[in-house]
Protein backbone atom coordinates (compact mmCIF):
# COMPACT_ATOMS: atom_id res chain seq x y z
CA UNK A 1 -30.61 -29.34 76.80
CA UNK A 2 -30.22 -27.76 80.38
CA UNK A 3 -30.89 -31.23 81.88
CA UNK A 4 -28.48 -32.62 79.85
CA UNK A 5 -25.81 -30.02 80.75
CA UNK A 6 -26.41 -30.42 84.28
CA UNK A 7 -26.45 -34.20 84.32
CA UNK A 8 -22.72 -33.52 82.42
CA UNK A 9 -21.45 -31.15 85.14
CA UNK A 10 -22.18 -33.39 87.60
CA UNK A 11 -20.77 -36.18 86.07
CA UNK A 12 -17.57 -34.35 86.48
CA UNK A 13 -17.77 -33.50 82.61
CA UNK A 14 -16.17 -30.52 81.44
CA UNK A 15 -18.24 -27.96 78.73
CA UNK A 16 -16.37 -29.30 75.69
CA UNK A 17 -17.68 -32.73 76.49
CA UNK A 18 -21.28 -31.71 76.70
CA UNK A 19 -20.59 -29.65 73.15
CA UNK A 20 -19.13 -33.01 72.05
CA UNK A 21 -22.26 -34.88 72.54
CA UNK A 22 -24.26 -32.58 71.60
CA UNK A 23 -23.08 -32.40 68.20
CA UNK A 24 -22.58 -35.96 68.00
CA UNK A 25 -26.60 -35.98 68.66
CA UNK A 26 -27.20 -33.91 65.80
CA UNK A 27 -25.02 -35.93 63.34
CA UNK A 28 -26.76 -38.71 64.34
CA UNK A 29 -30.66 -37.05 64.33
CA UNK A 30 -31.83 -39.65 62.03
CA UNK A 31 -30.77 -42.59 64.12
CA UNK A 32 -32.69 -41.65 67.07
CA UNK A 33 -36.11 -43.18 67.00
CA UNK A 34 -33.83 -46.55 65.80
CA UNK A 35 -31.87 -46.27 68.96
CA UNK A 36 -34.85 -45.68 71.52
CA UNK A 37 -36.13 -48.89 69.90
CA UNK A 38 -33.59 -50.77 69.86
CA UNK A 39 -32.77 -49.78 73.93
CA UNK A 40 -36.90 -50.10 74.84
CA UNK A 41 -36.55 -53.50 73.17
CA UNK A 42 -33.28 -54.18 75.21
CA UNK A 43 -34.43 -53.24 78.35
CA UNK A 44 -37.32 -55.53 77.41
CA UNK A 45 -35.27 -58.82 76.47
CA UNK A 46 -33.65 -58.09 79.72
CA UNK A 47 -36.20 -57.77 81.96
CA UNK A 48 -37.39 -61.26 80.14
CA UNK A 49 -34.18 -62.65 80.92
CA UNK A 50 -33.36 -61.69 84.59
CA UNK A 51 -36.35 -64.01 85.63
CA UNK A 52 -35.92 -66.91 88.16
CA UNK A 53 -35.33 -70.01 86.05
CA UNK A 54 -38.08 -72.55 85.94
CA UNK A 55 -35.65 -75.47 86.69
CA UNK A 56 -32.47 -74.56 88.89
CA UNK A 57 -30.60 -78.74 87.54
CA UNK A 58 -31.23 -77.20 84.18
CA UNK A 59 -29.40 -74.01 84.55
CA UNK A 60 -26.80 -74.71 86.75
CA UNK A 61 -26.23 -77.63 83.58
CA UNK A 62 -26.06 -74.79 81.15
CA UNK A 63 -23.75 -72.75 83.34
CA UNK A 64 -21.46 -75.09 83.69
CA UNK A 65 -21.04 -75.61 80.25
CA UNK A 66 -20.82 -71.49 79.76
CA UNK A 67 -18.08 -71.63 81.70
CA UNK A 68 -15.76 -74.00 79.44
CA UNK A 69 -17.07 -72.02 75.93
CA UNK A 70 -17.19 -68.13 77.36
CA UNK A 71 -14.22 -68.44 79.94
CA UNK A 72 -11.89 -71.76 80.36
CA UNK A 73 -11.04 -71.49 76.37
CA UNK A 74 -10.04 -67.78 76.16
CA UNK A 75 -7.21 -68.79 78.64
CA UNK A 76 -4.84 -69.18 75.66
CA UNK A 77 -5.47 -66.06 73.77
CA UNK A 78 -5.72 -64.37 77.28
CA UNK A 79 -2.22 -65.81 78.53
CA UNK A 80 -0.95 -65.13 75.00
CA UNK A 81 -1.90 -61.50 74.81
CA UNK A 82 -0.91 -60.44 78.27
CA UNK A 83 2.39 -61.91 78.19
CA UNK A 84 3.75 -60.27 75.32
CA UNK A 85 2.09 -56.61 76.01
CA UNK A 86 3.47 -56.74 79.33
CA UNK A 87 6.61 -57.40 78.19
CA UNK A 88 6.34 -54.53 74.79
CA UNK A 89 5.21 -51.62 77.82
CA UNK A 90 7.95 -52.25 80.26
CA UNK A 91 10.55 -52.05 77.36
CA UNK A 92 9.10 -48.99 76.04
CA UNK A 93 8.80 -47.48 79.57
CA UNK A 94 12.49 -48.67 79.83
CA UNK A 95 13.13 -47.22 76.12
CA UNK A 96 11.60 -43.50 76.94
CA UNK A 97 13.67 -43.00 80.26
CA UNK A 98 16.07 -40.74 79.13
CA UNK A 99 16.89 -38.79 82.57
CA UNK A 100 19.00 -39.70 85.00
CA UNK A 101 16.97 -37.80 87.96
CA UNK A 102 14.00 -40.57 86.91
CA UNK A 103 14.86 -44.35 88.58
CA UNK A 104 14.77 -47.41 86.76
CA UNK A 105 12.49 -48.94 89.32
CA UNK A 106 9.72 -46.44 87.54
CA UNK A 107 9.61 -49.22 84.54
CA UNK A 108 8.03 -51.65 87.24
CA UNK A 109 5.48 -48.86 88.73
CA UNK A 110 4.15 -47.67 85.29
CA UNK A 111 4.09 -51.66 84.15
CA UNK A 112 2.01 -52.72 87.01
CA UNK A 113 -0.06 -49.29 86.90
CA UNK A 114 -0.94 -49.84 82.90
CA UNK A 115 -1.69 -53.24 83.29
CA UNK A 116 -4.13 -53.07 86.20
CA UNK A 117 -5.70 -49.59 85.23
CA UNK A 118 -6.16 -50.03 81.61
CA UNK A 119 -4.63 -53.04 79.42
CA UNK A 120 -5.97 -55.72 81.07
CA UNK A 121 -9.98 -55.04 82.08
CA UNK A 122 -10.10 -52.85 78.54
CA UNK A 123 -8.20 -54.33 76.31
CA UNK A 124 -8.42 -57.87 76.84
CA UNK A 125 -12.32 -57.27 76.89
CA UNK A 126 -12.27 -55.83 73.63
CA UNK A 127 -10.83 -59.04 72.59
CA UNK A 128 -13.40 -60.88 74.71
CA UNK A 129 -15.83 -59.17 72.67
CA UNK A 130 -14.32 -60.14 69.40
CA UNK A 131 -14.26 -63.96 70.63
CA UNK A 132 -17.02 -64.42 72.91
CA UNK A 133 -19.07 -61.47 71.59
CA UNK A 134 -19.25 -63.39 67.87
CA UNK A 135 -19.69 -66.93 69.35
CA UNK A 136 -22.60 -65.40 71.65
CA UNK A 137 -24.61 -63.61 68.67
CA UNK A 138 -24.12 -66.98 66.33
CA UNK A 139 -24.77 -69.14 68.59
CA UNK A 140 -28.12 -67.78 69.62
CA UNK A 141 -28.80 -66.11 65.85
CA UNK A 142 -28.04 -69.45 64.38
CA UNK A 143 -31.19 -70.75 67.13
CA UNK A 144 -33.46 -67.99 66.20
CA UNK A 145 -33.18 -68.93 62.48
CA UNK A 146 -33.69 -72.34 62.31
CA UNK A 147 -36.92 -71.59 64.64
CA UNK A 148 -35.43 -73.69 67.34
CA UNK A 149 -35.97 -70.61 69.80
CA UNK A 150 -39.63 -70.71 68.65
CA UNK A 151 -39.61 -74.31 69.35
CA UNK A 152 -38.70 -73.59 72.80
CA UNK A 153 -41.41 -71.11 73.40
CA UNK A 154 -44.21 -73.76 72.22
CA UNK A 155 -42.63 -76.25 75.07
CA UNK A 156 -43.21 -73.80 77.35
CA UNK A 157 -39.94 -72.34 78.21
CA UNK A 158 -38.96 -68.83 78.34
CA UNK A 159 -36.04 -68.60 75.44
CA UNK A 160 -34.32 -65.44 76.53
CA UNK A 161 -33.85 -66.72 80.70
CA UNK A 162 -32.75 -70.21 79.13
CA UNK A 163 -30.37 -69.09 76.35
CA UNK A 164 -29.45 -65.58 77.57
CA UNK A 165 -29.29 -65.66 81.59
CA UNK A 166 -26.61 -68.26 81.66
CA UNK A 167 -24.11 -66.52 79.58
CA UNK A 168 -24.26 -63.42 81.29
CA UNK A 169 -24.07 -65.65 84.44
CA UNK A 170 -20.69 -67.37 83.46
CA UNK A 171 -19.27 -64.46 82.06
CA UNK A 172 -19.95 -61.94 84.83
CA UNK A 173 -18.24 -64.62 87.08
CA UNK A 174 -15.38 -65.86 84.70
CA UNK A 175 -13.93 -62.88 83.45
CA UNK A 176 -12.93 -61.23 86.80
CA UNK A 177 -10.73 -64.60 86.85
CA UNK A 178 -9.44 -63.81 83.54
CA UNK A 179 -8.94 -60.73 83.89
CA UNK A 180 -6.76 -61.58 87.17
CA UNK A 181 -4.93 -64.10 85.30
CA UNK A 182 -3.88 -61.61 82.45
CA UNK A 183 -2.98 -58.82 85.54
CA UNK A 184 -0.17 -61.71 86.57
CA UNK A 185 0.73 -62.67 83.31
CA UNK A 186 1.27 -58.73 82.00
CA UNK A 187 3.42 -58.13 85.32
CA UNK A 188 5.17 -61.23 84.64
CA UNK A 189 5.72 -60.72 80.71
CA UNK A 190 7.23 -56.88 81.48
CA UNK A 191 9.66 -58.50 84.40
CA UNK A 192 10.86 -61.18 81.97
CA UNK A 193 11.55 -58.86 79.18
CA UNK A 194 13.44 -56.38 81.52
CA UNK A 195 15.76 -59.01 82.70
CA UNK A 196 16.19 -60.64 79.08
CA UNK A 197 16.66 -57.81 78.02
CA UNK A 198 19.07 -56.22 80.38
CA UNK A 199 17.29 -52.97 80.27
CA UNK A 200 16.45 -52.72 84.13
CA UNK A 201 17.71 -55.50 86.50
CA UNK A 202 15.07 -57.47 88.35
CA UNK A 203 15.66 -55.77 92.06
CA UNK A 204 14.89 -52.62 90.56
CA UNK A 205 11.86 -53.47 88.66
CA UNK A 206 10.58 -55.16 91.62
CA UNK A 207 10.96 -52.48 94.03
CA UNK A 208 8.87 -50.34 91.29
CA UNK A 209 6.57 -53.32 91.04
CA UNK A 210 6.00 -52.81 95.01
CA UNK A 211 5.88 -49.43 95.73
CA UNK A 212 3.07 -46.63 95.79
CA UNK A 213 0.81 -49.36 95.65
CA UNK A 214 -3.31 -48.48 96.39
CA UNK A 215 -5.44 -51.30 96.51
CA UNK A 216 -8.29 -49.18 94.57
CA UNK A 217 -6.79 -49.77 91.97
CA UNK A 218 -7.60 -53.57 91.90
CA UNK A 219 -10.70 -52.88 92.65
CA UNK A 220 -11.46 -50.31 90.05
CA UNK A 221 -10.30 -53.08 87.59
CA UNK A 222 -12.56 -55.31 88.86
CA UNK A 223 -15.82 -52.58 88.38
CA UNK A 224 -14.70 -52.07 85.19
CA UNK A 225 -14.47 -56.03 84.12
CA UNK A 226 -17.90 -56.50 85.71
CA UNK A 227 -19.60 -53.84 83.53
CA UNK A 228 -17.68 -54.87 80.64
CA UNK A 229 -18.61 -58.55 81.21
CA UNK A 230 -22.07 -57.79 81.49
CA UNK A 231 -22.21 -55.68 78.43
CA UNK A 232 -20.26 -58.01 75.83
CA UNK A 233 -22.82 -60.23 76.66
CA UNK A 234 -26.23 -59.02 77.07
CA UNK A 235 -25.66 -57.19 73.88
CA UNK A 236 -24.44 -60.02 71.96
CA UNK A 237 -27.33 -62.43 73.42
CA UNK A 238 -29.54 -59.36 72.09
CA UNK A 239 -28.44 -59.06 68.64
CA UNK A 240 -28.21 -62.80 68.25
CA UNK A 241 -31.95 -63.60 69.66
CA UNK A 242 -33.24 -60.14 67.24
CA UNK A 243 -32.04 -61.93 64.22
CA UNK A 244 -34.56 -62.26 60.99
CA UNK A 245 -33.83 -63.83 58.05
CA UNK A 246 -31.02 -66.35 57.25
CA UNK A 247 -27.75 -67.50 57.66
CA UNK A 248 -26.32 -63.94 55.83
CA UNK A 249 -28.36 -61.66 58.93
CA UNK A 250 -26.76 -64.23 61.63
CA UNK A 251 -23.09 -63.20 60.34
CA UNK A 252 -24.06 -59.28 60.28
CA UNK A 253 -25.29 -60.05 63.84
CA UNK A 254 -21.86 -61.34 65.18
CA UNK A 255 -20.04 -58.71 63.42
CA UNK A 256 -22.65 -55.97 65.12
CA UNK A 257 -22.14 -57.57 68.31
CA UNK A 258 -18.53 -57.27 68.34
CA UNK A 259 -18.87 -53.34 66.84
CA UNK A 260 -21.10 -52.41 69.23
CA UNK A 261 -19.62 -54.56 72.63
CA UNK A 262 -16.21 -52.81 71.76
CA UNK A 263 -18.25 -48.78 71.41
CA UNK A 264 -19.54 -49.19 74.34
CA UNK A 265 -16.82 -50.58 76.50
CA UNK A 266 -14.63 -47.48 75.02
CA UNK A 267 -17.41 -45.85 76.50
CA UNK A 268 -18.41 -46.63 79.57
CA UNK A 269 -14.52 -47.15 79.94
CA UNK A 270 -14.90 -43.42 79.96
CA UNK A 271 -17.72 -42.98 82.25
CA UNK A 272 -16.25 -45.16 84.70
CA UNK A 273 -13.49 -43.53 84.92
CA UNK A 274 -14.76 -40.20 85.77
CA UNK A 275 -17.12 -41.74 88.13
CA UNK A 276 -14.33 -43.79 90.07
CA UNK A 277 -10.88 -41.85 89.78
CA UNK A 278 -11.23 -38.45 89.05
């Protein structure tokens, strides 16, 4: 418990956070053998995984085509989201500024500062781990129970590196770009609605839009997508390759995979930010 405690302080954790947790762990006192093994055989699949692949033509193949199903067809949800959230916080930035003393070119700061800090590496990750998270686990639970991934192991080729490495490959390198793309779009959605809606005219939200910038804060983003990237999909290759039984444990998988992806990018959302702002 002192360990603990300590680890918390220097974290940057207050007390009540450490009280938190700890009663959280004793709530949850019956689920803590099933967690250790399901992180020993985690840390397992991915120490399986992270292995040089036997045949570079093969992967690069298989990467290629991880691209186009984990990254080039989220565009459209992506573009669709971001547009229209952008647009919903500058007017309710706009809506709330009741002051005079307060300038409109605020609605431009706090729309470019939500976007890049928050709405687009969390939230459109969460839905990442909806989409790609299900498609991930099926895909690869779907293998598992038709034996195919057994299959594979009898020809001689490690499953997990050949199935699992690639995804977390492409999605590790695809998702900064869609992140990116939603950061425009967002900007772009909340500078459209201001003018449409005459709320703030477009000199003043672009003067927000430009000032008090720190670069950090792009970079922070980017952290956070990495991590988040990383986690929809090693988790979601994990639960999918774990599967037993039929097609009726394949869809529990998917919907695990998205449960747990979106826990614990709420949570390391958390840690990270401690770590990296505060």
């Amino acid at each position: 418990m002192m360990f603990a405690e300590q680890v918390f302080k220097k974290l940057g954790f207050s007390e009540v956070w450490y009280f938190i947790m700890n009663y959280l762990s004793g709530v949850f006192k019956g689920y803590h053998m099933v967690m250790i093994r399901m992180l020993g055989e985690y840390l397992l699949l991915m120490f399986t995984t992270f292995k040089r692949p036997d045949k570079g033509p093969v992967f690069r193949r298989q990467l290629m085509t991880e691209f186009i199903g984990l990254g080039v067809d989220s565009f459209g949800i992506v573009a669709i989201i971001s547009v229209f959230t952008g647009a919903i916080v500058a007017i309710q930035t706009a809506y709330n500024i009741d002051s005079p003393l307060i300038p409109l070119s605020m609605v431009g700061f706090t729309t470019r500062q939500m976007v890049i800090l928050e709405f687009s590496p969390t939230i459109i990750s969460l839905i990442l781990a909806g989409k790609v998270g299900s498609r991930i686990a099926s895909e690869i639970g779907t293998m598992r129970v038709t034996e195919q991934i057994d299959a594979l192991r009898v020809m001689g080729v490690n499953p997990a590196n050949y199935l699992i490495l690639p995804k977390i490959t492409a999605a590790m390198l695809f998702n900064p770009v869609l992140i990116t793309f939603s950061i425009v779009l967002g900007i772009f959605g909340g500078w459209g609605a201001c003018v449409v809606t005459d709320l703030v005219t477009s000199t003043d939200f672009i003067q927000g839009l430009r000032g008090w910038f720190e670069p950090f804060t792009v970079t922070y983003a980017m952290i956070k997508t990495l991590v988040f990237a990383f986690i929809i999909s090693s988790v979601s290759g994990f639960l999918g390759y774990n599967v037993q039984g039929g097609s009726i444990e394949v869809g529990r998988a998917s919907t695990k995979a998205v449960v747990y992806s979106s826990i614990l990018i709420i949570f390391f959302d958390l840690i990270l930010t401690q770590l990296l702002l505060i």
